[in-house]
C-alpha atoms as a PDB file:
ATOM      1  CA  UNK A   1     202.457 102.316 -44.418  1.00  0.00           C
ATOM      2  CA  UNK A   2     199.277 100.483 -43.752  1.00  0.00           C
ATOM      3  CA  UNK A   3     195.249 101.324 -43.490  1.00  0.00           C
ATOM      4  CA  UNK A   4     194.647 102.659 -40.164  1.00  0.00           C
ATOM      5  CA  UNK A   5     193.453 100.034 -37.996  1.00  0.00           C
ATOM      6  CA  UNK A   6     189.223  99.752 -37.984  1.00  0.00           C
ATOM      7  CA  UNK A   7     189.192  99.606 -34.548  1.00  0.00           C
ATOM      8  CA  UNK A   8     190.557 103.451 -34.098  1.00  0.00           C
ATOM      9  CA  UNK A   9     188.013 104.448 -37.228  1.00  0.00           C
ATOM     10  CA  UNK A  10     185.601 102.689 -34.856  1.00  0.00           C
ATOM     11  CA  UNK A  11     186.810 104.101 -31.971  1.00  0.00           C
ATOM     12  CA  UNK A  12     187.386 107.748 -33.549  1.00  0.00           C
ATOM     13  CA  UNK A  13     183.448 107.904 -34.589  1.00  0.00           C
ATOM     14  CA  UNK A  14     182.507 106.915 -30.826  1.00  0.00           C
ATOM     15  CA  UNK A  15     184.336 109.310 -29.202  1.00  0.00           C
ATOM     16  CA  UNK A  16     183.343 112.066 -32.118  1.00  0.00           C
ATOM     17  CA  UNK A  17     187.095 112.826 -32.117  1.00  0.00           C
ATOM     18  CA  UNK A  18     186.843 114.849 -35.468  1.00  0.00           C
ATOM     19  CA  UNK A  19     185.632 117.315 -33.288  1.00  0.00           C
ATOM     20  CA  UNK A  20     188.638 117.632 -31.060  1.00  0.00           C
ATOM     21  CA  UNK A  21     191.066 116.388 -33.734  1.00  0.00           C
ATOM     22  CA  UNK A  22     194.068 119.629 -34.832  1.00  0.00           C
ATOM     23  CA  UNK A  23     194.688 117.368 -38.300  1.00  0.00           C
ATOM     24  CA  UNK A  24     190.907 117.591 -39.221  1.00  0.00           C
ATOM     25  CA  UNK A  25     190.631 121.099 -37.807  1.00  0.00           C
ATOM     26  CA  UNK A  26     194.106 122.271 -39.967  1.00  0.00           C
ATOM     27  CA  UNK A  27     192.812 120.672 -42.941  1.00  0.00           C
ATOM     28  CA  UNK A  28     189.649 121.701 -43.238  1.00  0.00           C
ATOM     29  CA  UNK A  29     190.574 125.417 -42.132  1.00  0.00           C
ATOM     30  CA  UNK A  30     193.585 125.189 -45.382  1.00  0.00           C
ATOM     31  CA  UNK A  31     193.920 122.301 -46.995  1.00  0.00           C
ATOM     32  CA  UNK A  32     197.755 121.680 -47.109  1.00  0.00           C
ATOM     33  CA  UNK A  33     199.811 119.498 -46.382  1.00  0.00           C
ATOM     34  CA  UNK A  34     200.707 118.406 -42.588  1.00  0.00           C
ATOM     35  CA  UNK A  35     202.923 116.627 -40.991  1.00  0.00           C
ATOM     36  CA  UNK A  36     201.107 115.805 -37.418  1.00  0.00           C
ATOM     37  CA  UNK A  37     204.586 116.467 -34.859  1.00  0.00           C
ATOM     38  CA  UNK A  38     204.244 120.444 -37.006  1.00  0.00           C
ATOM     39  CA  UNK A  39     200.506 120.100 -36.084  1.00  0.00           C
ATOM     40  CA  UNK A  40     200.346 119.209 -32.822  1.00  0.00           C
ATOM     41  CA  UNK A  41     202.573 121.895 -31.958  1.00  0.00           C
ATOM     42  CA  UNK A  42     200.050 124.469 -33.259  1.00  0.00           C
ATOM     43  CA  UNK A  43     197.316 123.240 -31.884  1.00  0.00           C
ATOM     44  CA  UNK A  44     197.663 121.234 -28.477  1.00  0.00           C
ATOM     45  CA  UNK A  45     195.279 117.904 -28.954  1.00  0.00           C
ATOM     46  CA  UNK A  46     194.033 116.365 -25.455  1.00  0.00           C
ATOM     47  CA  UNK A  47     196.612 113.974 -24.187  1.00  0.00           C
ATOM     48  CA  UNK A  48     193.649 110.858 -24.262  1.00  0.00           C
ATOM     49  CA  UNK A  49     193.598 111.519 -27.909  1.00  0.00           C
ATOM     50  CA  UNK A  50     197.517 111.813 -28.574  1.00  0.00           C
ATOM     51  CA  UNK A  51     197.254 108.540 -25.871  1.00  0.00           C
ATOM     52  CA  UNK A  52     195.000 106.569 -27.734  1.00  0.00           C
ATOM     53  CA  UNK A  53     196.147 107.076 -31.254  1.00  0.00           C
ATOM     54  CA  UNK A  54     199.790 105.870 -30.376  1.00  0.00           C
ATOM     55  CA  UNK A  55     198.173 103.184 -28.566  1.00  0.00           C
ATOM     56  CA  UNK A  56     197.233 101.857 -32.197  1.00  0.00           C
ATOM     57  CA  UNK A  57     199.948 102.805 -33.634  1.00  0.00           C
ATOM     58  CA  UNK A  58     199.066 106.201 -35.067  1.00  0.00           C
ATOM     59  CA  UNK A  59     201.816 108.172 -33.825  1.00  0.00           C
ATOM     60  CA  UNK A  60     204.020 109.854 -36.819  1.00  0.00           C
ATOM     61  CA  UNK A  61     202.587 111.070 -40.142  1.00  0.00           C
ATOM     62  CA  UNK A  62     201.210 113.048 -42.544  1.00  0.00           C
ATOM     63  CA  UNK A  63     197.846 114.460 -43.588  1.00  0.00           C
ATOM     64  CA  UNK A  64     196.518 116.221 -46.536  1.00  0.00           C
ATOM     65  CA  UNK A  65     193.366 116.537 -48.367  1.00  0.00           C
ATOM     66  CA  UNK A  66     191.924 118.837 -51.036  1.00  0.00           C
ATOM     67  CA  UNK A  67     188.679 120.483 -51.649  1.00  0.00           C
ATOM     68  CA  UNK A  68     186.977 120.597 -55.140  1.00  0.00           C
ATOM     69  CA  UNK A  69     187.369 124.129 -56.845  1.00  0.00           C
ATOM     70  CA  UNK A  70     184.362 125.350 -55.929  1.00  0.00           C
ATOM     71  CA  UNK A  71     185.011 124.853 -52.242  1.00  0.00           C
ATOM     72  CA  UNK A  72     181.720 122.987 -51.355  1.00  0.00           C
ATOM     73  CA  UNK A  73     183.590 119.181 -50.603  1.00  0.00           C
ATOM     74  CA  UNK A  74     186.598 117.792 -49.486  1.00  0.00           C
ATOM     75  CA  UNK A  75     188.469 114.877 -48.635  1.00  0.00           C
ATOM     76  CA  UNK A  76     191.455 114.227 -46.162  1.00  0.00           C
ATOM     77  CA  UNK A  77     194.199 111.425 -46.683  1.00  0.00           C
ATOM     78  CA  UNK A  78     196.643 109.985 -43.596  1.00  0.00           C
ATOM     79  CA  UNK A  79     199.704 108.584 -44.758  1.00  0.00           C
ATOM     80  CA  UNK A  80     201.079 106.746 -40.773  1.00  0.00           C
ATOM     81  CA  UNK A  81     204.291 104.756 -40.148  1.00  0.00           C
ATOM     82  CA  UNK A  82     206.880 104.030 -37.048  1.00  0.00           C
ATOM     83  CA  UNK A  83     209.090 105.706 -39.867  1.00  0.00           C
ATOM     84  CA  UNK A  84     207.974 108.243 -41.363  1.00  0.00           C
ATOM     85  CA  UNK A  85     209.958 111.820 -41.205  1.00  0.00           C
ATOM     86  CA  UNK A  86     209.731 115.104 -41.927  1.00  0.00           C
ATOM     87  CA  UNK A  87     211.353 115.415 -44.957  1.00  0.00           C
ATOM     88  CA  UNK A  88     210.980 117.346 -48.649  1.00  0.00           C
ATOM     89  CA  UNK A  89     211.190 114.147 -51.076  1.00  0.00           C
ATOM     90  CA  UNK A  90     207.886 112.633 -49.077  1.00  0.00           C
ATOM     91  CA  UNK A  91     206.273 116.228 -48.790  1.00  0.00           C
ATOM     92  CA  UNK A  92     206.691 116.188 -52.802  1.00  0.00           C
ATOM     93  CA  UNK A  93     205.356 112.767 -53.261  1.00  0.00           C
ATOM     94  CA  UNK A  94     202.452 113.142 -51.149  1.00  0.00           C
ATOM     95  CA  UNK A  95     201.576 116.686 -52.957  1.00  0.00           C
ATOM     96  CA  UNK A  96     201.715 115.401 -56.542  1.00  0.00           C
ATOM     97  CA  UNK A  97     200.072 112.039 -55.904  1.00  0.00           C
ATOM     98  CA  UNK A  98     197.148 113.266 -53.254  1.00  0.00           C
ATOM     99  CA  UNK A  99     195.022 115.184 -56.171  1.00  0.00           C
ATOM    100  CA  UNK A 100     194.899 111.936 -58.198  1.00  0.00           C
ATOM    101  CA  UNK A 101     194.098 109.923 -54.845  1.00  0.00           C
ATOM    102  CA  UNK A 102     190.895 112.961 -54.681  1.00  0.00           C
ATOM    103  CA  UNK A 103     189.410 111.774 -57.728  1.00  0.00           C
ATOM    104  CA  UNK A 104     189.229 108.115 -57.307  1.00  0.00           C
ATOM    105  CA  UNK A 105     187.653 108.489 -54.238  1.00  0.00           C
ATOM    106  CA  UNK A 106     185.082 111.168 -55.684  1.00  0.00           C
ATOM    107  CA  UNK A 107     184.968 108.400 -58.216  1.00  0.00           C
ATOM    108  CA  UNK A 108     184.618 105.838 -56.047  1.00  0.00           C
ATOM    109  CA  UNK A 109     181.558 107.657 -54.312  1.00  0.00           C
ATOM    110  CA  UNK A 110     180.169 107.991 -57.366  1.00  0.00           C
ATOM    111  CA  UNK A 111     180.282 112.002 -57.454  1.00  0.00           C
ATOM    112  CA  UNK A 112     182.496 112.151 -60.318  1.00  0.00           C
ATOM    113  CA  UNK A 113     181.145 113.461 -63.752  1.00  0.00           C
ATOM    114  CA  UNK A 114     179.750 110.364 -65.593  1.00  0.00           C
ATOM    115  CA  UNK A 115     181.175 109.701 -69.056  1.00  0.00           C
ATOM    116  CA  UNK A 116     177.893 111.550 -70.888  1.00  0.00           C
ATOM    117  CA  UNK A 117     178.847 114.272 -68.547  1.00  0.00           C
ATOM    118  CA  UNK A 118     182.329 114.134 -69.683  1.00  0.00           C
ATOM    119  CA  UNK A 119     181.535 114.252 -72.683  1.00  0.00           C
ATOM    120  CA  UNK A 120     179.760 117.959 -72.131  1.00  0.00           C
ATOM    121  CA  UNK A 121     183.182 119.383 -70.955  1.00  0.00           C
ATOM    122  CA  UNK A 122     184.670 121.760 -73.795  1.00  0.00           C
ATOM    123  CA  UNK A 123     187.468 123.512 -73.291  1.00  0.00           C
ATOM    124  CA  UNK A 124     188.454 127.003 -75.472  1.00  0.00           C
ATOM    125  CA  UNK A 125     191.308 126.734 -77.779  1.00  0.00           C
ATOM    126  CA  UNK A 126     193.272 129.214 -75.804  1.00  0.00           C
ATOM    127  CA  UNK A 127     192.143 126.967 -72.652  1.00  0.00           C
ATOM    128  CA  UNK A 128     193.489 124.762 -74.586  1.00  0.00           C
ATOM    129  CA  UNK A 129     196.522 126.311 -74.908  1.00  0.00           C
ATOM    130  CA  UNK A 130     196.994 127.080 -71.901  1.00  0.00           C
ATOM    131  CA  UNK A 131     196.915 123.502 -70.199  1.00  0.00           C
ATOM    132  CA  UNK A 132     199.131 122.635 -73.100  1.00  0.00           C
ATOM    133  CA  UNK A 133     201.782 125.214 -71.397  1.00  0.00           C
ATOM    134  CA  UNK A 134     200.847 123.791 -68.027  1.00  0.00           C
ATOM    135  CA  UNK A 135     202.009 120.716 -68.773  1.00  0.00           C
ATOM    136  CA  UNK A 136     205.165 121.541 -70.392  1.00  0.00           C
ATOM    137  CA  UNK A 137     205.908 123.611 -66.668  1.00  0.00           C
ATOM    138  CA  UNK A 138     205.176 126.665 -67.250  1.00  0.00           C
ATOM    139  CA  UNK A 139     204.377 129.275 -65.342  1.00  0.00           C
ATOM    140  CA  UNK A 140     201.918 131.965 -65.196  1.00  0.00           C
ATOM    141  CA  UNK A 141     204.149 134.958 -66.808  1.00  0.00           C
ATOM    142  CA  UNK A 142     205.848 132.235 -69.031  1.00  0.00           C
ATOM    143  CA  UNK A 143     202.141 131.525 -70.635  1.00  0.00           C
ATOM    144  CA  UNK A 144     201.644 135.258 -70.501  1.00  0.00           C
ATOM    145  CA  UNK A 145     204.615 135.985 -72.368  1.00  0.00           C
ATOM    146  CA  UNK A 146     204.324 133.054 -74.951  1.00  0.00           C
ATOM    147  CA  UNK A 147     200.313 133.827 -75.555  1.00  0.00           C
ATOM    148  CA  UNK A 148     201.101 137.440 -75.533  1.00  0.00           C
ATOM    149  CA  UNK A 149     198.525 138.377 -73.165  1.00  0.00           C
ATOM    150  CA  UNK A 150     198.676 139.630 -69.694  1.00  0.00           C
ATOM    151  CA  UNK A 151     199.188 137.309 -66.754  1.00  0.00           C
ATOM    152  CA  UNK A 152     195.717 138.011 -65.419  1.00  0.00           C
ATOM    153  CA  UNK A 153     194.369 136.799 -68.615  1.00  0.00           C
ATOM    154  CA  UNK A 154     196.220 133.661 -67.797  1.00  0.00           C
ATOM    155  CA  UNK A 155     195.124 132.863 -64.684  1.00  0.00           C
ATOM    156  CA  UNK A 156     191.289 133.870 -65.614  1.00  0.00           C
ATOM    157  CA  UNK A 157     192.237 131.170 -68.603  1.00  0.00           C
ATOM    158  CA  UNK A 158     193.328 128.810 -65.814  1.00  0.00           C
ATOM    159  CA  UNK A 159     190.668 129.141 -63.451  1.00  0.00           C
ATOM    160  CA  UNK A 160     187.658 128.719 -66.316  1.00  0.00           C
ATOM    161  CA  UNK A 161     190.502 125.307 -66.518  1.00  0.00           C
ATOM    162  CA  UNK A 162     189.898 124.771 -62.578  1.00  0.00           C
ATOM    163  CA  UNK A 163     186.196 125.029 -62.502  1.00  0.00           C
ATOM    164  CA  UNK A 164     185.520 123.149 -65.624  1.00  0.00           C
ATOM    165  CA  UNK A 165     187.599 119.897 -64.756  1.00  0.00           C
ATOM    166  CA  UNK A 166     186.555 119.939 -61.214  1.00  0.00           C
ATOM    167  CA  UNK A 167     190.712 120.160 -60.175  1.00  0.00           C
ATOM    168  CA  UNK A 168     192.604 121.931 -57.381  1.00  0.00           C
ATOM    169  CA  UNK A 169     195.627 122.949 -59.136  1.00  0.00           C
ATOM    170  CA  UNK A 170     197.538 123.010 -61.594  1.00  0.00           C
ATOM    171  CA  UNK A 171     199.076 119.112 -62.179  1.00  0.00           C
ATOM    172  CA  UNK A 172     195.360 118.034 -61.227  1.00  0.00           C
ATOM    173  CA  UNK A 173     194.068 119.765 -64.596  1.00  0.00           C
ATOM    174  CA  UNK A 174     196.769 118.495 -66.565  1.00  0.00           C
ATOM    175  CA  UNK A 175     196.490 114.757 -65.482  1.00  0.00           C
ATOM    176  CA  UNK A 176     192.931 115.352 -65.703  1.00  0.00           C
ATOM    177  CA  UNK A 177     193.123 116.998 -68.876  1.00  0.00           C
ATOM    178  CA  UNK A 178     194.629 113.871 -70.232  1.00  0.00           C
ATOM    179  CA  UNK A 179     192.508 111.118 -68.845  1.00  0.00           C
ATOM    180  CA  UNK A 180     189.433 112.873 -70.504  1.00  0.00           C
ATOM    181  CA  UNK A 181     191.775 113.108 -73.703  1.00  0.00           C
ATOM    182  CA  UNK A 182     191.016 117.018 -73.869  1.00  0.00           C
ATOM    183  CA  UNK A 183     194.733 117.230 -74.669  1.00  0.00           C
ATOM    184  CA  UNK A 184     197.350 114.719 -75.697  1.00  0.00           C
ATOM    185  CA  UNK A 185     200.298 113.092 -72.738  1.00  0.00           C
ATOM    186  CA  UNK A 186     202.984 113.859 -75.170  1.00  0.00           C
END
């Protein structure tokens, strides 16, 4: 894999292709992951786009971007290569490592909670809790079942967790949890 080539970002701003392009359109419309052969199927792109893309070497891949909890931004990454496939163990990869890829580019941008900001976040003891489960794998009715409370109590638990940390899901708050030391790694 390598950075797309600034003379297609060039190129792609010219010709406004965000407007005609099915991996911005799918993401944008649900955020999840894409692999661009699935996409293209589903939405036929003009053949000057497909065209002009493989003619800088943009021709198999995968997209996927996330949008902050609160739905108001959102980001989309392109993974390209002449050999990438379709295939579970990269789908996997790309869906565990994407949210942390999110935040350094909110980061990055500067949009990211400064560290007197961080400092505000406070999290419940049964929030807490919660993301403590979370990162030992649990799922919503084991939580339920080990807080002894109902599974909607859970996920009202978890999306306080969400909205809070700024995260996506549910690895996104744990990881995040951790950087801001709101819970111990081990």
């Amino acid at each position: 894999m390598s950075p797309f080539p600034s003379e297609w970002l060039d190129h792609y701003v010219i010709k406004s292709y965000h407007h005609i392009d099915p991996i911005v359109k799918e993401n944008f419309n649900n955020f999840t992951l894409q692999y661009w052969a699935d996409t293209y199927k589903k939405y036929t792109p003009p053949k000057d786009f497909v065209m002009t893309a493989e003619d800088f070497g943009l021709k198999k891949g995968y997209s996927y971007g996330l949008k902050n909890y609160k739905g108001t931004e959102g980001s989309l990454f392109s993974f390209s290569g002449d050999f990438i496939e379709s295939n579970l163990r990269t789908e996997i990869i790309l869906t565990h490592i994407t949210p942390h890829l999110h935040q350094a580019f909110i980061r990055v941008l500067g949009q990211h909670k400064t560290n007197d900001d961080i400092s505000i976040i406070s999290l419940t003891s049964k929030e807490k809790e919660v993301l403590k489960w979370l990162k030992e794998g649990k799922n919503t009715w084991d939580i339920s079942q080990i807080l002894a409370a109902s599974q909607n109590t859970v996920k009202y638990h978890i999306k306080n967790i969400f909205l809070k940390l700024d995260v996506s899901n549910r690895s996104h708050a744990v990881a995040r949890a951790v950087e801001l030391e709101l819970i111990k790694p081990f």
